[in-house]
Protein backbone atom coordinates (compact mmCIF):
# COMPACT_ATOMS: atom_id res chain seq x y z
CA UNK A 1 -5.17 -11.06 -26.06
CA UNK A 2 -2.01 -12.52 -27.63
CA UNK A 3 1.30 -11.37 -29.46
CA UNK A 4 0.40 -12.93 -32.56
CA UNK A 5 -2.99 -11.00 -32.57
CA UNK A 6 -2.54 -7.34 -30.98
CA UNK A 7 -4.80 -5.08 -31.01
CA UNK A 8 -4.48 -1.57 -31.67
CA UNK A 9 -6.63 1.62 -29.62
CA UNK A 10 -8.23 3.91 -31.07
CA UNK A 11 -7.30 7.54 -30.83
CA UNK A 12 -8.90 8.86 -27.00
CA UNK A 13 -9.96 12.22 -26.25
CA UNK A 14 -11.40 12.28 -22.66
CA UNK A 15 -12.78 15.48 -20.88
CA UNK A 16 -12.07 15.48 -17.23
CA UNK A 17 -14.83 15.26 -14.96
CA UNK A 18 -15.21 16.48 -11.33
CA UNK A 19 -14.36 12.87 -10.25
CA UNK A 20 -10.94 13.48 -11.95
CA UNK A 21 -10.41 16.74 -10.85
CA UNK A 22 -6.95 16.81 -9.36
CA UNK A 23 -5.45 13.52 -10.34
CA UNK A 24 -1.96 12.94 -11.77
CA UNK A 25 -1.95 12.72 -15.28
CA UNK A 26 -0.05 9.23 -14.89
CA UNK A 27 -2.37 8.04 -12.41
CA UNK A 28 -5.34 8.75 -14.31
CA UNK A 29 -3.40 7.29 -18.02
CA UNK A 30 -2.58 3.82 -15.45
CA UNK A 31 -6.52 3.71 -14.53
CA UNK A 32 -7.73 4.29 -18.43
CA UNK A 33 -4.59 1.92 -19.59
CA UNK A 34 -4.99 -0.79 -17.66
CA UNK A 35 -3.69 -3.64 -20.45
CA UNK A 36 -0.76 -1.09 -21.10
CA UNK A 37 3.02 -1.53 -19.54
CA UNK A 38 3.35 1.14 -17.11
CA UNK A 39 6.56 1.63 -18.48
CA UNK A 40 5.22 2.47 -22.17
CA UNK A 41 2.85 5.06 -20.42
CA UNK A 42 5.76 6.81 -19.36
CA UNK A 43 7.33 6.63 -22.27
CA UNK A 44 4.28 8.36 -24.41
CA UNK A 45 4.09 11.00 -21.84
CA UNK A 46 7.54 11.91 -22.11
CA UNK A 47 8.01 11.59 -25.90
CA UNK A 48 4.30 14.16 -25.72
CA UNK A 49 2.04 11.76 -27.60
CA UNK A 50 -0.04 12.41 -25.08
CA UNK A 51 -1.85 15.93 -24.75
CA UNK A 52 -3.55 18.00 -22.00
CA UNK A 53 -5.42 20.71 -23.88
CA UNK A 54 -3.01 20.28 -27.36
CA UNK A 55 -0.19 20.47 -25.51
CA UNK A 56 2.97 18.10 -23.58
CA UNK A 57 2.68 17.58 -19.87
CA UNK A 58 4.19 16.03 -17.19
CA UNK A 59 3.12 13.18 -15.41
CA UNK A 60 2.78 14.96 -12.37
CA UNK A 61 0.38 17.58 -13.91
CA UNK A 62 -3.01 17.42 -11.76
CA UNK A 63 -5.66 17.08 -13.68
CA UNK A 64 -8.48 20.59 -14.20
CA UNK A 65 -11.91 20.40 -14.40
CA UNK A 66 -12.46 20.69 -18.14
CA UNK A 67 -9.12 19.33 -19.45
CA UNK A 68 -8.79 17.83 -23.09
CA UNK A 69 -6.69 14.57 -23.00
CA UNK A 70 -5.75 13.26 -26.10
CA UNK A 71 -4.58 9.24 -25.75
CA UNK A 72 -2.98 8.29 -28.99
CA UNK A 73 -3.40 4.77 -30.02
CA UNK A 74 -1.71 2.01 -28.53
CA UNK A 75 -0.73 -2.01 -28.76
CA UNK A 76 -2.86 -3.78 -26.17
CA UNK A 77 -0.25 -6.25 -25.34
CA UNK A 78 -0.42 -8.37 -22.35
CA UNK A 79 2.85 -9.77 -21.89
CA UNK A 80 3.73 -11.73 -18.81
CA UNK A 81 7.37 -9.75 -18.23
CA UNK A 82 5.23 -6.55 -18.79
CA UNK A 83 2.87 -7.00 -16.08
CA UNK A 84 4.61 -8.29 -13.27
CA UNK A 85 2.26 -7.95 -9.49
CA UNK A 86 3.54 -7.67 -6.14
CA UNK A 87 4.15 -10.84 -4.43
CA UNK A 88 2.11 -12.00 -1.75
CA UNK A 89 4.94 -11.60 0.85
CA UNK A 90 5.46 -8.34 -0.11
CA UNK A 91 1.20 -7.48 -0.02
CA UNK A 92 1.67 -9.85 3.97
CA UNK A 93 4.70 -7.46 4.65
CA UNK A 94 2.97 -4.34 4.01
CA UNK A 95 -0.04 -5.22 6.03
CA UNK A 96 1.81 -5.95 9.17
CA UNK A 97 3.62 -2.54 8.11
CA UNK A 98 0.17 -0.37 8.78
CA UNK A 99 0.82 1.68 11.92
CA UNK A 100 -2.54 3.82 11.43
CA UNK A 101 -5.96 3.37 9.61
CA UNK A 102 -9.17 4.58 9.42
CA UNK A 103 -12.33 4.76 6.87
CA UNK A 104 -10.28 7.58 5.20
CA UNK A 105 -6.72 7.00 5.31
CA UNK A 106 -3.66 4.21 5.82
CA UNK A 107 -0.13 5.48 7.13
CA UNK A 108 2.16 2.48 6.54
CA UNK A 109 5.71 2.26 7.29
CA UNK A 110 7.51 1.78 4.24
CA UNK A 111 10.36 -0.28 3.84
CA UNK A 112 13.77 0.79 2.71
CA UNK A 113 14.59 -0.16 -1.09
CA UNK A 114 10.62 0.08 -2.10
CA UNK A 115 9.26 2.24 -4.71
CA UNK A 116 6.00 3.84 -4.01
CA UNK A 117 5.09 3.43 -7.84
CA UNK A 118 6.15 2.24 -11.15
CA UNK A 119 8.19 4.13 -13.02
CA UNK A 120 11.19 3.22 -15.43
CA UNK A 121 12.43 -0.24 -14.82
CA UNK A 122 10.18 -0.78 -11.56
CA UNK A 123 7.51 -2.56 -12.56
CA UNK A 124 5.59 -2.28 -9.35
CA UNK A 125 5.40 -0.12 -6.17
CA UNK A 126 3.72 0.32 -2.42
CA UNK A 127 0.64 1.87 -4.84
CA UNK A 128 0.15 -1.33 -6.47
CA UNK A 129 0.46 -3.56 -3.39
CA UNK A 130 -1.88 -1.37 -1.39
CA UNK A 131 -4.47 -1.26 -4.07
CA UNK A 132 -4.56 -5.33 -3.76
CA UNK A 133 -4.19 -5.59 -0.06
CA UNK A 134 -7.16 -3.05 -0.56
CA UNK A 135 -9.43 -3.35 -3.50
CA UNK A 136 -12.82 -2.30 -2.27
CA UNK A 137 -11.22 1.12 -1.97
CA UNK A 138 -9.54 4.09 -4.47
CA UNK A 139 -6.24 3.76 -2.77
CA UNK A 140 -4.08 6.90 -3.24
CA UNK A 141 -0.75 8.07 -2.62
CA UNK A 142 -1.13 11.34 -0.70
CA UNK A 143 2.84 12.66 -0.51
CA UNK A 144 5.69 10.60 -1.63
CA UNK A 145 9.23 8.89 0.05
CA UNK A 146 12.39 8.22 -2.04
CA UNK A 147 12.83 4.28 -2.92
CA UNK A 148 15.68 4.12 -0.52
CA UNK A 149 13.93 6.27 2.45
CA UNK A 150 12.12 4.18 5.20
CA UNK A 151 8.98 5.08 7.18
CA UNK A 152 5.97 7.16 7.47
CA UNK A 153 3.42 6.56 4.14
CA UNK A 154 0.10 8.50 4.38
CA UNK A 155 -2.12 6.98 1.51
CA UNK A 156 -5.95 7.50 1.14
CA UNK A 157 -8.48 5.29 0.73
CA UNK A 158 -11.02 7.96 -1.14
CA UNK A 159 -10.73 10.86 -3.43
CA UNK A 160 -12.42 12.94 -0.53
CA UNK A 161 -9.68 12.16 1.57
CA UNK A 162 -6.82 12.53 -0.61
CA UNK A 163 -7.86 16.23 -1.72
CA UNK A 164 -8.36 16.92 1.98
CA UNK A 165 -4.67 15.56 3.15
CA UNK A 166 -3.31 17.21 0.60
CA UNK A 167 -4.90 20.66 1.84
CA UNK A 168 -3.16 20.26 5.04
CA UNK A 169 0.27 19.38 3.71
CA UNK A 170 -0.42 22.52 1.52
CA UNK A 171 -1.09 24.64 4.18
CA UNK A 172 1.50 23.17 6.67
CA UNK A 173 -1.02 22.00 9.08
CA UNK A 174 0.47 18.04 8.39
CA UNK A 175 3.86 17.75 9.90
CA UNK A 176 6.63 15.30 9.03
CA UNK A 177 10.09 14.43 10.85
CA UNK A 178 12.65 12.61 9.15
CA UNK A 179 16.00 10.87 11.05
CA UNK A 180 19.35 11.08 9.01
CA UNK A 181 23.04 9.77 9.91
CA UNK A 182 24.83 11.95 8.56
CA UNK A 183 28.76 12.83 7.66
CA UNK A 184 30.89 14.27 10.62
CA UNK A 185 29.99 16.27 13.27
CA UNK A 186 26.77 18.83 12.67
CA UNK A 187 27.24 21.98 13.98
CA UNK A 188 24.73 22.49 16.68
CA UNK A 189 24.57 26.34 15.14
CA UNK A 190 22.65 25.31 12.25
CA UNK A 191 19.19 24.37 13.19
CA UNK A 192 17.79 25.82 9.89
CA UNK A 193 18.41 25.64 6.55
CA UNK A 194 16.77 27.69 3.82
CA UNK A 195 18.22 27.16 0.43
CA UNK A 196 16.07 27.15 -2.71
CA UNK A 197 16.20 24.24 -4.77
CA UNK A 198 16.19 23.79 -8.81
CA UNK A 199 16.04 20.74 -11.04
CA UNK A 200 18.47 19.97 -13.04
CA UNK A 201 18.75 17.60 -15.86
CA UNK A 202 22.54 15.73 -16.04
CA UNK A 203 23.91 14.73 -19.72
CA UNK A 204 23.15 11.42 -19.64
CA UNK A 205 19.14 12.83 -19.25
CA UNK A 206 19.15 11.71 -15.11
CA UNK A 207 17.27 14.47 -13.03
CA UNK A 208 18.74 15.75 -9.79
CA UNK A 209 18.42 19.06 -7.37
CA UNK A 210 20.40 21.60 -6.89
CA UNK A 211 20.57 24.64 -4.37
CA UNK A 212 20.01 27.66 -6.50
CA UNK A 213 18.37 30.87 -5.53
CA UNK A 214 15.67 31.08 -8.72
CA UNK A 215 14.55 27.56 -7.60
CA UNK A 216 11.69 27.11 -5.28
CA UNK A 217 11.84 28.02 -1.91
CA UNK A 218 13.14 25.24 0.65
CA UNK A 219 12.99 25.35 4.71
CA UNK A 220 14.53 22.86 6.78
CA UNK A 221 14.77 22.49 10.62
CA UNK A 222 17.64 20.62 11.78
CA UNK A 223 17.61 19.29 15.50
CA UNK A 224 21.02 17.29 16.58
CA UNK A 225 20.21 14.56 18.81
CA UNK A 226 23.35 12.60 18.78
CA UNK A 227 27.36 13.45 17.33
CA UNK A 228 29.78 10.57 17.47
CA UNK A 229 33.34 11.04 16.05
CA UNK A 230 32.78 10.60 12.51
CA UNK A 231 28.68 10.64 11.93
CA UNK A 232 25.66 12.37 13.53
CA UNK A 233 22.35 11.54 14.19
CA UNK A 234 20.09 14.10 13.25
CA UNK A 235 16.36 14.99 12.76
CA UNK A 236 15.17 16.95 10.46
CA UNK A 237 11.16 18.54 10.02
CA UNK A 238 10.35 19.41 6.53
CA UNK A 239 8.58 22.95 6.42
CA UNK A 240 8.20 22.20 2.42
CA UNK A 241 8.82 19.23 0.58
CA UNK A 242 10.74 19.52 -2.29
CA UNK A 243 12.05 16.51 -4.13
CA UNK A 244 15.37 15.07 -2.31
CA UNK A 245 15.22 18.38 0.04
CA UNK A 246 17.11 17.10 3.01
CA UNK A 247 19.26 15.35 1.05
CA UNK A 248 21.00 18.66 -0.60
CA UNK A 249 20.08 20.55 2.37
CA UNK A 250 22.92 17.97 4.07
CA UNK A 251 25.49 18.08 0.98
CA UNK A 252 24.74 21.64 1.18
CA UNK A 253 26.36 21.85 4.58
CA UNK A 254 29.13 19.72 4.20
CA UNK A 255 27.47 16.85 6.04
CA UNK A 256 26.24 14.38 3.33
CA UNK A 257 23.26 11.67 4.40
CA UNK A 258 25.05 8.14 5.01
CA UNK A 259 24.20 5.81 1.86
CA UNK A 260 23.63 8.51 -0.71
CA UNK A 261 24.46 7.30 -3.90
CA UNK A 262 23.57 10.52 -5.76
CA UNK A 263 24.01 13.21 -3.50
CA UNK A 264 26.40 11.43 -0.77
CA UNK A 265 30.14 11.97 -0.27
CA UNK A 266 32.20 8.17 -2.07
CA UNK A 267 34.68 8.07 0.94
CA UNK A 268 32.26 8.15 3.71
CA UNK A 269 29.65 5.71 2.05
CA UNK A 270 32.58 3.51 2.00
CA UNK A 271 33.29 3.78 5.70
CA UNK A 272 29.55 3.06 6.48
CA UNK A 273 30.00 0.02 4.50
CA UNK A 274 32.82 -1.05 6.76
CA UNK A 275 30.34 -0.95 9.25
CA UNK A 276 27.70 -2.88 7.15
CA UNK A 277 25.67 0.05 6.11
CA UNK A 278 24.08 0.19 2.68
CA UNK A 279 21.18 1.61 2.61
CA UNK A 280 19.94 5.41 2.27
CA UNK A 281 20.34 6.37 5.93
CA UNK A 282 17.66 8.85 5.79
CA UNK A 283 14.22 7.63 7.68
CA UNK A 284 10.56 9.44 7.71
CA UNK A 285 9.84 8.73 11.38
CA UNK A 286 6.77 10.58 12.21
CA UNK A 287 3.70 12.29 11.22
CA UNK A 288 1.74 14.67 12.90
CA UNK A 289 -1.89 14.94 11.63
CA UNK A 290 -4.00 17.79 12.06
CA UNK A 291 -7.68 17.14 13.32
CA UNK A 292 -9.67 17.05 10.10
CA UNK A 293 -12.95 15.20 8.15
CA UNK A 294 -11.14 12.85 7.40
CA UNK A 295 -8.23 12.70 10.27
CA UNK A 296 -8.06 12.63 14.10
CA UNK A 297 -5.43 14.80 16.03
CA UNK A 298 -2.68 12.18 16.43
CA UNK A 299 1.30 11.56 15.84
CA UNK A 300 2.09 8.24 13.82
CA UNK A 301 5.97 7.53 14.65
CA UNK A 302 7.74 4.71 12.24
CA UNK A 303 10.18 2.61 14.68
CA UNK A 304 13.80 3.24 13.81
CA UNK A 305 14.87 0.52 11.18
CA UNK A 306 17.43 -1.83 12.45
CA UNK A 307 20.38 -0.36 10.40
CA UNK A 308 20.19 2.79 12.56
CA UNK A 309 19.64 0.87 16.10
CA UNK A 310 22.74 -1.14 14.88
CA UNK A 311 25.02 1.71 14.00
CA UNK A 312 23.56 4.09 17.07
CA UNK A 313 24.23 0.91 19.50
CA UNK A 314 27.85 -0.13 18.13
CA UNK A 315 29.30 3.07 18.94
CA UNK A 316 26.83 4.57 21.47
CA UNK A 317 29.91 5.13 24.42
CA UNK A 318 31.73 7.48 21.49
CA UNK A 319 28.04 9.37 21.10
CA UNK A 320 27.55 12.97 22.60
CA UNK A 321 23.43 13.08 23.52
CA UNK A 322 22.38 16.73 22.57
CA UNK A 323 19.26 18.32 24.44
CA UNK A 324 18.27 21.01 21.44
């Protein structure tokens, strides 16, 4: 299909089907678009010319068993700059990356500076890679990292499998531990933090969190492993996951995550540079999955990326080891 000869949709209304049941509305627009820019998806969503039973949604609304959606019509353009792939290095990298996989599931350790999907301006993400590296299966994300946070990736390779995970991160049965460097010295007093969380939309329309008690309800666990004189290394077990939860957690407590460009304190970002950190400092380093259908009983650890061994290392004689 060329520019000079676009073609135009027709109007869509599609019921959802058990086989749907629980998808993202983006995910499921990506799968029934597939000659349309990810980009402009998001853009229809968000301007609501798309409809879930008459009416706007998110792109993170799951999918019900009976749902209306109304796809308005669209140009079926096909334009090179528009549907940039993953590069094979990237689809090599992410193979020698998998640190667990079965008939139901892949855990991959995600690299730093890697966006699990597409979104505006990212044209691709680990979703897209996966589904290449993979394509005899539905590969799903199950949970989600931050672009700049490293490690742990639990993706399924069925729809089985993916409502199943997600049942045991809903019920708390699926554990994940994160690794931070963090400003100053934590106090070893605080091993829990329990702050509610809102979202919050800035002037210039960017969306960030903030602690506030009529947001949802956010739980913590801090456990200090290491202070040196002006960071700490800390580890931190997320009871829920809320979007950039430890991250304000940390500002919340005066001790702001090393590299964090929204949340993260100028002066010490600027001393980690000195030391030729900068990157998000903030690492998913384990899961621990329940025994399930679809799971064995095991503990997938991420090693610690090479900025932390680096910073740990150079200053290791000024470090205080804490046995919490």
């Amino acid at each position: 299909m060329s520019l000079d000869n676009p073609q135009k949709s027709p109007v869509s209304l599609i019921e959802i089907s058990a086989a749907q049941l629980g998808q993202r509305l983006d995910n499921f627009l990506f799968k029934q678009l597939d000659k349309v820019p990810r980009t402009r998806i998001y853009r229809i969503i968000r301007k609501g010319e798309v409809r879930v039973n008459k009416k706007r949604c998110k792109p993170e609304y799951k999918l019900k068993l009976g749902d209306q959606v109304r796809i308005p019509p669209l140009l079926l353009l096909t334009e090179s700059r528009d549907r940039l792939q993953p590069s094979k290095r990237l689809i090599e990298n992410l193979e020698r990356n998998i640190l667990f996989e079965n008939a139901h599931i892949i855990i991959i350790d995600k690299p730093a500076g890697l966006a699990v999907h597409a979104g505006s301006g990212v044209d691709y993400g680990v979703i897209d890679a996966m589904r290449l590296l993979r394509p005899d299966h539905a590969i799903e994300l199950v949970h989600r990292l931050d672009r700049d946070t490293s490690g742990c990736l639990l993706l399924s390779k069925h729809r089985q499998a993916l409502l199943g995970v997600q049942a045991a991160l809903r019920d708390r049965t699926l554990n994940k531990k994160y690794c931070a460097i963090v400003k100053g010295r934590w106090p070893r007093e605080i091993r829990e933090i329990k702050l509610a969380l809102k979202k919050i939309v800035l002037p210039n329309g960017e969306r960030r969190m903030q602690v506030d008690s009529n947001g949802k309800k956010a739980l913590s666990r801090i456990k200090l492993l290491q202070t040196g004189d002006s960071f700490s290394f800390i580890q931190v077990e997320l009871v829920t996951g809320r979007t950039h939860q430890i991250r304000v957690h940390c500002q919340s407590q005066g001790h702001e995550i090393a590299g964090d460009d929204k949340y993260g304190d100028a002066a010490f970002n600027r001393a980690m540079r000195q030391q030729k950190i900068s990157r998000l400092m903030l690492h998913a380093a384990s899961l621990e999955l329940p025994q399930g259908k679809f799971t064995p009983e095991l503990v997938v650890n991420a090693p610690l990326p090479a900025e932390f061994e680096a910073l740990i290392g150079a200053t290791e004689n000024g470090l205080t080891t804490h046995n919490c």
